[in-house]
PDB file of N, CA and C in Angstrom:
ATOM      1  N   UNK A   1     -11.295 -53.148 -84.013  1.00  0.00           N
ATOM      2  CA  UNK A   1     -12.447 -52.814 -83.202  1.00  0.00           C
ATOM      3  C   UNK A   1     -13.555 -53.844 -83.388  1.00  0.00           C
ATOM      4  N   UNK A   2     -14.254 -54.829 -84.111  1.00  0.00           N
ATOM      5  CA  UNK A   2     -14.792 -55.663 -84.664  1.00  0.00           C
ATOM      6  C   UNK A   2     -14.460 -56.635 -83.762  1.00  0.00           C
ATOM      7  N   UNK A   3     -13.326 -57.008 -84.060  1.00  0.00           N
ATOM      8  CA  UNK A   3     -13.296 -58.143 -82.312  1.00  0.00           C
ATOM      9  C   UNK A   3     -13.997 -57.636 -81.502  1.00  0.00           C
ATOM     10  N   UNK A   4     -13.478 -56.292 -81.019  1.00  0.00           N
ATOM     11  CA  UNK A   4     -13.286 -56.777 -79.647  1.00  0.00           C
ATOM     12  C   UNK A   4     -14.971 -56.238 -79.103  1.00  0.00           C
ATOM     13  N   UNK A   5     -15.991 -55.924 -80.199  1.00  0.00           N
ATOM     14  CA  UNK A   5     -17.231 -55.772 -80.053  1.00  0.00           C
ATOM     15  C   UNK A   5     -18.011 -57.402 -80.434  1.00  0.00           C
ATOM     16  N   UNK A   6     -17.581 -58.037 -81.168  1.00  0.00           N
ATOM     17  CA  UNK A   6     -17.684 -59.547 -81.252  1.00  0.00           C
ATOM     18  C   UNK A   6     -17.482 -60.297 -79.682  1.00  0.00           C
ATOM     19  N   UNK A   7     -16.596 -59.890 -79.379  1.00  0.00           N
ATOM     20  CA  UNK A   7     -15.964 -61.215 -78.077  1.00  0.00           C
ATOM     21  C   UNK A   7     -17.333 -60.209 -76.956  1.00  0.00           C
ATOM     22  N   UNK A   8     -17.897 -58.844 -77.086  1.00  0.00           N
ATOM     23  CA  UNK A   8     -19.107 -58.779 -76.459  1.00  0.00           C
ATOM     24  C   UNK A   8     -18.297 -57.481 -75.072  1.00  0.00           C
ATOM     25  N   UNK A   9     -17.309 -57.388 -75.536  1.00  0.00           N
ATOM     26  CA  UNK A   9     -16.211 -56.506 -74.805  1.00  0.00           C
ATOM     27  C   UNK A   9     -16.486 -55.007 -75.166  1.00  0.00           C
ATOM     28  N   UNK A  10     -16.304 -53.857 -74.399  1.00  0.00           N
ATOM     29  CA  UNK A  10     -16.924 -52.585 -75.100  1.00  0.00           C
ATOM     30  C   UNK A  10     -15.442 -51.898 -74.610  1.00  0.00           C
ATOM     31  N   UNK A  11     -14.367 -51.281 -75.321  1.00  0.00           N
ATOM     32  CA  UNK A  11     -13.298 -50.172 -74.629  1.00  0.00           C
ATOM     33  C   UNK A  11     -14.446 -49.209 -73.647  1.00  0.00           C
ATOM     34  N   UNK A  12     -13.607 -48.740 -72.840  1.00  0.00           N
ATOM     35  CA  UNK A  12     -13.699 -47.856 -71.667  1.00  0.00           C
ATOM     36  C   UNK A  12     -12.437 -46.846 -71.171  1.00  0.00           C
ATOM     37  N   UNK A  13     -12.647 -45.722 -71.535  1.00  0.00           N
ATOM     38  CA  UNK A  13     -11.335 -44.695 -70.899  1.00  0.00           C
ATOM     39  C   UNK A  13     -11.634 -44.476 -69.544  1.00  0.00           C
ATOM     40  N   UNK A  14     -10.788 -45.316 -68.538  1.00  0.00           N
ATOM     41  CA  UNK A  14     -11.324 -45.609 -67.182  1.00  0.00           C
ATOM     42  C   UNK A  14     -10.184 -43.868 -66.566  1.00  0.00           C
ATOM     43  N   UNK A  15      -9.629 -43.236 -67.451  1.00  0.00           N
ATOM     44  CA  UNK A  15      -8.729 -42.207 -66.480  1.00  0.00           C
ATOM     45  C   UNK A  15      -7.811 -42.397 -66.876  1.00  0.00           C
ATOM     46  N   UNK A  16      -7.047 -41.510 -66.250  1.00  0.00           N
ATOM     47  CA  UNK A  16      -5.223 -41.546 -66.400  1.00  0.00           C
ATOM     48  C   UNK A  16      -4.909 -42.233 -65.717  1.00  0.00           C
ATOM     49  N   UNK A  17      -3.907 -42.363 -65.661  1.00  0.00           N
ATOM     50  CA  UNK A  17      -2.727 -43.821 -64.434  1.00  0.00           C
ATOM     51  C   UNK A  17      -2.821 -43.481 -63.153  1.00  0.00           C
ATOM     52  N   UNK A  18      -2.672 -41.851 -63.016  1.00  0.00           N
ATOM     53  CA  UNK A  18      -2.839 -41.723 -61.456  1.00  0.00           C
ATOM     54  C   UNK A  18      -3.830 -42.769 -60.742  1.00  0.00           C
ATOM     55  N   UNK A  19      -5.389 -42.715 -61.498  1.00  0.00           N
ATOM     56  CA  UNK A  19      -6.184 -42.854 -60.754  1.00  0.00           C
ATOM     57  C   UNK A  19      -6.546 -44.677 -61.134  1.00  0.00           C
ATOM     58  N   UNK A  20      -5.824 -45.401 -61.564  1.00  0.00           N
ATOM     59  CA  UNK A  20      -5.542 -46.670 -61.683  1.00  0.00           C
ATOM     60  C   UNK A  20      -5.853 -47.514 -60.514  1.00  0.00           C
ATOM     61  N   UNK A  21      -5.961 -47.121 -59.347  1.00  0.00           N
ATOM     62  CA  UNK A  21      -5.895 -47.429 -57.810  1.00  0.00           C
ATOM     63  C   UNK A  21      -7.083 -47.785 -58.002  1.00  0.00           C
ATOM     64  N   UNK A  22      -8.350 -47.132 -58.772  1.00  0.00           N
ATOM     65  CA  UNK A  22      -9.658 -47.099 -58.789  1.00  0.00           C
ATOM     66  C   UNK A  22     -10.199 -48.300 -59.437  1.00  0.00           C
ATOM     67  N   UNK A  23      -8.946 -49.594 -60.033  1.00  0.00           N
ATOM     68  CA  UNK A  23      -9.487 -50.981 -60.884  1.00  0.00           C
ATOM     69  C   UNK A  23      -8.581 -51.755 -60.078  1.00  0.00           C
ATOM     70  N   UNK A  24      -8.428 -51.451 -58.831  1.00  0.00           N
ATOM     71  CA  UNK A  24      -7.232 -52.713 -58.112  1.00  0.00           C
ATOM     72  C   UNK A  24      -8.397 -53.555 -57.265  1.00  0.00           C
ATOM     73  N   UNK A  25      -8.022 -54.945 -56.944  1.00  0.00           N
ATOM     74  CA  UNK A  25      -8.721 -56.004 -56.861  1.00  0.00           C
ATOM     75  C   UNK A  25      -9.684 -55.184 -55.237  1.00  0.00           C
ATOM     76  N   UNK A  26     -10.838 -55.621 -55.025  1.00  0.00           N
ATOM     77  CA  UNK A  26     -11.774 -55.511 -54.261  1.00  0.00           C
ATOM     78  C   UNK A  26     -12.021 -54.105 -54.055  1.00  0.00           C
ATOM     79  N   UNK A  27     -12.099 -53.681 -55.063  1.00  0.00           N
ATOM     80  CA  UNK A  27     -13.160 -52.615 -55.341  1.00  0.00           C
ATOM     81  C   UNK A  27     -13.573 -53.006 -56.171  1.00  0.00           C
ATOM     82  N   UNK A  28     -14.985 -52.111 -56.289  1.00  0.00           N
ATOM     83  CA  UNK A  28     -16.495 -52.661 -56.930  1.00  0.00           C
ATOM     84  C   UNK A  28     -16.672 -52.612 -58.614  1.00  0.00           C
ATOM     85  N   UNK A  29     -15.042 -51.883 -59.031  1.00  0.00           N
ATOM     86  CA  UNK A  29     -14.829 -51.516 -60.615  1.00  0.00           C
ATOM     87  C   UNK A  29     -14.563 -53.055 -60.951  1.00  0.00           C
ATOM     88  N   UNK A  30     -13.904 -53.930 -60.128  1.00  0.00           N
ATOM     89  CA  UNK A  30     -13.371 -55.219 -60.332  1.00  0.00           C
ATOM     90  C   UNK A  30     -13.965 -56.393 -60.145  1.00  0.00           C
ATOM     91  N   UNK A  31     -14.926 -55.844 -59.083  1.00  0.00           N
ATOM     92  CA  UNK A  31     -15.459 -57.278 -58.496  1.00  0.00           C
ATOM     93  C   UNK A  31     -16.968 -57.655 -59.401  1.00  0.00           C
ATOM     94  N   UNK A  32     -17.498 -56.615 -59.709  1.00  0.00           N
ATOM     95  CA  UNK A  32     -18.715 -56.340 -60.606  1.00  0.00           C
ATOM     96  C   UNK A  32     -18.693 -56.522 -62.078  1.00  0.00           C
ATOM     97  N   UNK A  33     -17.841 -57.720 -62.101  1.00  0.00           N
ATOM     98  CA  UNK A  33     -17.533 -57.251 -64.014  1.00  0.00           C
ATOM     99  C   UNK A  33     -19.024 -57.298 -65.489  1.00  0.00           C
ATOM    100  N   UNK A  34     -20.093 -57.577 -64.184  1.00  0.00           N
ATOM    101  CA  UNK A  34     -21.582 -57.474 -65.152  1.00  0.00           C
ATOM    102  C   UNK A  34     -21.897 -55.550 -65.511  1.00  0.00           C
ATOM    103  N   UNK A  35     -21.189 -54.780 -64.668  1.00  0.00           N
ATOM    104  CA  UNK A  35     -21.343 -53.649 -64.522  1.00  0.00           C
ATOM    105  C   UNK A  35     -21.646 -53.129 -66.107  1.00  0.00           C
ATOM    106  N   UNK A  36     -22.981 -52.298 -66.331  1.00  0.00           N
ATOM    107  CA  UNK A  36     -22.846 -51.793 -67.400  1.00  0.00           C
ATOM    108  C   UNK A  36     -22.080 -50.515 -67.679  1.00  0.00           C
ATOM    109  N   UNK A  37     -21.765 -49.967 -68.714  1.00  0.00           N
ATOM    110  CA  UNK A  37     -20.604 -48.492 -69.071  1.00  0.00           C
ATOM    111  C   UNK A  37     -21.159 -47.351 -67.716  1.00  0.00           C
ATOM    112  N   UNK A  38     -22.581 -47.387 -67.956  1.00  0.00           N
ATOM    113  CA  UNK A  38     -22.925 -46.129 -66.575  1.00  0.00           C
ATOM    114  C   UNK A  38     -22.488 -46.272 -65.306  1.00  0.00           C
ATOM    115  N   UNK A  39     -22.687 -47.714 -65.157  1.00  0.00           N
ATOM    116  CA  UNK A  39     -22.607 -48.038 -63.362  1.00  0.00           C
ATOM    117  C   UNK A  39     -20.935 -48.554 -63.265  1.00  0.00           C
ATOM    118  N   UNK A  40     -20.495 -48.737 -64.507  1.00  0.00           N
ATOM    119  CA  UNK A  40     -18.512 -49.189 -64.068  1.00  0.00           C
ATOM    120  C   UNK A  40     -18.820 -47.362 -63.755  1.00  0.00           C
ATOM    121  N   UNK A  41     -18.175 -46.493 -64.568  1.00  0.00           N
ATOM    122  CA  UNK A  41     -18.326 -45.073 -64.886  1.00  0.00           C
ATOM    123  C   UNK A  41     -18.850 -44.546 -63.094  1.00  0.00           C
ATOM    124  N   UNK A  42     -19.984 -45.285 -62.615  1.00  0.00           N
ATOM    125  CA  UNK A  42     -20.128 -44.744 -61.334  1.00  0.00           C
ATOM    126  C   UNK A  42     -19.316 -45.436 -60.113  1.00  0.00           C
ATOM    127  N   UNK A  43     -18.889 -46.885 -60.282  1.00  0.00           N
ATOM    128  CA  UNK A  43     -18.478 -47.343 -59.197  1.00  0.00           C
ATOM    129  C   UNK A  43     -16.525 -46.970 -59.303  1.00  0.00           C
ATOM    130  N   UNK A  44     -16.342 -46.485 -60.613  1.00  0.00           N
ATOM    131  CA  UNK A  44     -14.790 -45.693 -60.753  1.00  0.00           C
ATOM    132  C   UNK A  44     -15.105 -44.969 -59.812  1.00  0.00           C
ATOM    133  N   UNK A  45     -15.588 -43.823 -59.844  1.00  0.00           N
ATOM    134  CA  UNK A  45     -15.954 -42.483 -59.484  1.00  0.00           C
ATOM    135  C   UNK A  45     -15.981 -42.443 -58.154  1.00  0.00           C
ATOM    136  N   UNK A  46     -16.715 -43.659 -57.355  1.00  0.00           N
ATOM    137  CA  UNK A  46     -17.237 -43.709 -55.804  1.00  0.00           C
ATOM    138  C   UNK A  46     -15.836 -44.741 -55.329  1.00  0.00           C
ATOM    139  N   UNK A  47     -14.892 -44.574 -56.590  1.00  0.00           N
ATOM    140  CA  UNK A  47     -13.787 -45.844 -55.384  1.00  0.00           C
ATOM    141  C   UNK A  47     -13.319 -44.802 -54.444  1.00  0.00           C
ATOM    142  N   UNK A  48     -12.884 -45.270 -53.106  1.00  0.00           N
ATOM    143  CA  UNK A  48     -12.126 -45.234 -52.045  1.00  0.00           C
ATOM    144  C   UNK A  48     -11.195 -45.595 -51.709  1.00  0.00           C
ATOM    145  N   UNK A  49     -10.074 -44.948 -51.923  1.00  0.00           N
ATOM    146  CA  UNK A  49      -8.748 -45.549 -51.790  1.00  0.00           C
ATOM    147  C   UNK A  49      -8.839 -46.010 -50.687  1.00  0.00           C
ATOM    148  N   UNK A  50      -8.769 -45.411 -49.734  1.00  0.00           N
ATOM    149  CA  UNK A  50      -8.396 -46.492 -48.261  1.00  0.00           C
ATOM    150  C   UNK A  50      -9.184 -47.649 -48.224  1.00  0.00           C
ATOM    151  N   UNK A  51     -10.401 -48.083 -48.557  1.00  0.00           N
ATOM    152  CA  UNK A  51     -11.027 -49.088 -48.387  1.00  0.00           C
ATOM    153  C   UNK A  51     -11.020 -50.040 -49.035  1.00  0.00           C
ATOM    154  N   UNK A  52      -9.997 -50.251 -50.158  1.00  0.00           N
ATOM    155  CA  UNK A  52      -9.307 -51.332 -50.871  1.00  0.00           C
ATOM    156  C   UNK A  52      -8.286 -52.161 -50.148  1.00  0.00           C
ATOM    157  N   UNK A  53      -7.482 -51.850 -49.599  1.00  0.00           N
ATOM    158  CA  UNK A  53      -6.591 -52.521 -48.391  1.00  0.00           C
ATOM    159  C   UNK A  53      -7.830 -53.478 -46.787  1.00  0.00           C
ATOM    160  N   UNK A  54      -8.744 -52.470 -46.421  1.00  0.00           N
ATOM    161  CA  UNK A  54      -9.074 -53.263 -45.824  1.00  0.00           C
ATOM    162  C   UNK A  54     -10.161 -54.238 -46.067  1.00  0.00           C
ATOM    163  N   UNK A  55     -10.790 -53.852 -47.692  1.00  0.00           N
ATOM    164  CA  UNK A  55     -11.324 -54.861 -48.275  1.00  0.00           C
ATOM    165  C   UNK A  55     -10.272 -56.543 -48.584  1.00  0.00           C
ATOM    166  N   UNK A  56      -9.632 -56.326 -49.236  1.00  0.00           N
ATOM    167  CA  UNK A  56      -8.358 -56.997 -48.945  1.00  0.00           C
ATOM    168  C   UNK A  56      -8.463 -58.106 -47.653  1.00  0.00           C
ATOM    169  N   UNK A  57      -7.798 -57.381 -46.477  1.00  0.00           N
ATOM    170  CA  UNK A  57      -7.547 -57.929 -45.228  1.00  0.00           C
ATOM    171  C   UNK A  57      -8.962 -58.545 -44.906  1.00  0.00           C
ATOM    172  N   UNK A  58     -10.201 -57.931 -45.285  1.00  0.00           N
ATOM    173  CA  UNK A  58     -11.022 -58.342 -44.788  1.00  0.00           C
ATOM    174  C   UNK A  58     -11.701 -60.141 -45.155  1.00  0.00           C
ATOM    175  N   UNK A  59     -11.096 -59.510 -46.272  1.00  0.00           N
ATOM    176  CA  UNK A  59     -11.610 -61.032 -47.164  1.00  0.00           C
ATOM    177  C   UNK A  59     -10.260 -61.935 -46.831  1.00  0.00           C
ATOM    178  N   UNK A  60      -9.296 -61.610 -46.618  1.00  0.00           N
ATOM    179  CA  UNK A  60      -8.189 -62.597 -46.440  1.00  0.00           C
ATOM    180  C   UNK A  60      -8.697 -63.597 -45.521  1.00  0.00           C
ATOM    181  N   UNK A  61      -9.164 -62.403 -44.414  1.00  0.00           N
ATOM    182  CA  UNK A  61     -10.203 -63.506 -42.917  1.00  0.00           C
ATOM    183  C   UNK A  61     -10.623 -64.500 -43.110  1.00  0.00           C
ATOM    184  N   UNK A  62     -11.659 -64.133 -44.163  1.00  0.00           N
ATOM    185  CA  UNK A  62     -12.828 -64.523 -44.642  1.00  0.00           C
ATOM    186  C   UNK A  62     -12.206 -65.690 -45.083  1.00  0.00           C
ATOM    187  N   UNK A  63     -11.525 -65.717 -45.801  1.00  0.00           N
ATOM    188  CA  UNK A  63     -10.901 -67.014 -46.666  1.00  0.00           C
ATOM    189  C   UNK A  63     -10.238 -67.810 -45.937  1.00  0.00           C
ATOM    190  N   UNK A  64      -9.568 -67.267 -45.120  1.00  0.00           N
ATOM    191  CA  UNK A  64      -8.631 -68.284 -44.173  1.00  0.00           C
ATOM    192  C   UNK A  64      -9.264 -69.484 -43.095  1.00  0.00           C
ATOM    193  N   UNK A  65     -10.723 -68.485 -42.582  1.00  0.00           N
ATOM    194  CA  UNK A  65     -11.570 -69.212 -41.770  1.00  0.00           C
ATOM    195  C   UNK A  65     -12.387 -70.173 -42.628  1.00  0.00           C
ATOM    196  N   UNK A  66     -12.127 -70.738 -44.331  1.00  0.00           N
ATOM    197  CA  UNK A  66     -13.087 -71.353 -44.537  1.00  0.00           C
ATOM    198  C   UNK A  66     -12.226 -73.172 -43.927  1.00  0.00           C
ATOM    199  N   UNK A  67     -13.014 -73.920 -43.843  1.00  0.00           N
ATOM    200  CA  UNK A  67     -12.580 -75.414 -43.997  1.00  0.00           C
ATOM    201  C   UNK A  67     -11.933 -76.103 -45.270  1.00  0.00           C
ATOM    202  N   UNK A  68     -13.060 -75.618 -46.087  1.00  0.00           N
ATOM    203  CA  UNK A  68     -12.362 -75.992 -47.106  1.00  0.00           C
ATOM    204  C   UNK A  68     -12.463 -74.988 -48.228  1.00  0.00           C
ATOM    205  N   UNK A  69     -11.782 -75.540 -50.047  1.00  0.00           N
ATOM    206  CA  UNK A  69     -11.717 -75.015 -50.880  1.00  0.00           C
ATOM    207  C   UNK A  69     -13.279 -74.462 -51.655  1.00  0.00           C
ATOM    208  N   UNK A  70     -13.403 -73.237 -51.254  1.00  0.00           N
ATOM    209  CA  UNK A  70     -14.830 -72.441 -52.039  1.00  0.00           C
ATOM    210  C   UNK A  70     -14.793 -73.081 -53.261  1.00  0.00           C
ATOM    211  N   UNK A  71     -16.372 -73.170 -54.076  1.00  0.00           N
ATOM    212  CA  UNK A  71     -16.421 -73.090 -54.947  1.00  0.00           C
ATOM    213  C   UNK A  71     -16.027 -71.882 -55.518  1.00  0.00           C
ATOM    214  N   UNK A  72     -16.342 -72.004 -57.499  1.00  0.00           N
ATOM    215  CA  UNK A  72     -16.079 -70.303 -57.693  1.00  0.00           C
ATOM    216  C   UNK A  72     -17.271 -69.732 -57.746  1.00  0.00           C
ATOM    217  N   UNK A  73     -18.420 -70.135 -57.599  1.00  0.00           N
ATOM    218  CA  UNK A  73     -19.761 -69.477 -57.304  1.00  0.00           C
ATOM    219  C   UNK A  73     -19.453 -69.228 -55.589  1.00  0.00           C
ATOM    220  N   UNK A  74     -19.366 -69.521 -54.513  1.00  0.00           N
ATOM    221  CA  UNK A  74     -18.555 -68.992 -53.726  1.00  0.00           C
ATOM    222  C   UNK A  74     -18.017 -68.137 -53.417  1.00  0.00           C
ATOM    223  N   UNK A  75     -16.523 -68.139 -54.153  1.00  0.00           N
ATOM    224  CA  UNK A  75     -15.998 -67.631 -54.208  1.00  0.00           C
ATOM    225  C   UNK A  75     -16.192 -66.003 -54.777  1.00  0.00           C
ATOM    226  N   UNK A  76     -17.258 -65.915 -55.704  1.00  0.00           N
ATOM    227  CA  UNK A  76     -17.781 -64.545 -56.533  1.00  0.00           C
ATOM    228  C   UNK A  76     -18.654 -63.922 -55.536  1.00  0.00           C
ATOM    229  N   UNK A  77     -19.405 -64.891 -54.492  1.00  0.00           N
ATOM    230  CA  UNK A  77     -20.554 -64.431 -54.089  1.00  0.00           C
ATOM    231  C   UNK A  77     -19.418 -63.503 -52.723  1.00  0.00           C
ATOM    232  N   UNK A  78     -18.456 -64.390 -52.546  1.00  0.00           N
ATOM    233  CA  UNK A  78     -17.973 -63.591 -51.039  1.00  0.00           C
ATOM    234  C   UNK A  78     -16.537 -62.245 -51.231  1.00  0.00           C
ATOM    235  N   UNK A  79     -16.646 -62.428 -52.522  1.00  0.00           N
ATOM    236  CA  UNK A  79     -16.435 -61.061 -53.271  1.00  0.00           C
ATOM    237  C   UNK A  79     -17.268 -59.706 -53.537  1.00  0.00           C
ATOM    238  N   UNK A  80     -18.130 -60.154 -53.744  1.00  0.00           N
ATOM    239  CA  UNK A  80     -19.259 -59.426 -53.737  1.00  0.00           C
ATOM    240  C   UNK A  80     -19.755 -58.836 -52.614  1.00  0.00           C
ATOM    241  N   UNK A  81     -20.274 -60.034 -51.791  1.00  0.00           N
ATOM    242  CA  UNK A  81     -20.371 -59.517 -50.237  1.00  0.00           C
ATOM    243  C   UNK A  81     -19.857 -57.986 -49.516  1.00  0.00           C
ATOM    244  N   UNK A  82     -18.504 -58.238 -50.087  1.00  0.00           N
ATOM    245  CA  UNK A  82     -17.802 -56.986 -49.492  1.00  0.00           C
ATOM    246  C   UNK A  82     -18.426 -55.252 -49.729  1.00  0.00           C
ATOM    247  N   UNK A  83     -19.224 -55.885 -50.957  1.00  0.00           N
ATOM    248  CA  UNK A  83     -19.742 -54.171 -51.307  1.00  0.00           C
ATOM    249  C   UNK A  83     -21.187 -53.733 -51.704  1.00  0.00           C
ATOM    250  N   UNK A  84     -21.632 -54.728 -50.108  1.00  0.00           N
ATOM    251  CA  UNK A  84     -23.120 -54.562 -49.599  1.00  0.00           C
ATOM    252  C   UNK A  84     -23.170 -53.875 -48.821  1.00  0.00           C
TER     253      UNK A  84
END
């Protein structure tokens, strides 16, 4: 436990497996990783299953229409975007 409070990392019992759906990429449990224990804890809680798929598709757009290769400041910001 000493690590992993060293490396600045805190454990979190995010749920059982069922609800695992609730840390899959573009939802706000994932995309937010500044999130403190209250607000991960709230943006678990407010995921939406259906709106992970078309977060997804949506950003696929997004990415496909660029010219070129995003930065990764970019790249974080149009991650983010999605869950304004």
């Amino acid at each position: 436990m000493r690590l992993l409070d060293e490396s600045g990392f805190a454990p979190f019992d995010a749920g059982v497996l069922a609800d695992a759906w609730r840390q899959q990429p573009m939802d706000d449990a994932r995309l937010l990783p500044e999130l403190s224990l209250g607000d991960l804890e709230k943006a678990l809680a407010a995921g939406d299953r259906s709106e992970a798929p078309r977060n997804r598709d949506r950003q696929m757009d997004r990415f496909a229409a660029l010219t070129s290769a995003p930065t990764l400041e970019a790249t974080v910001e149009l991650n983010r975007s999605l869950h304004r």
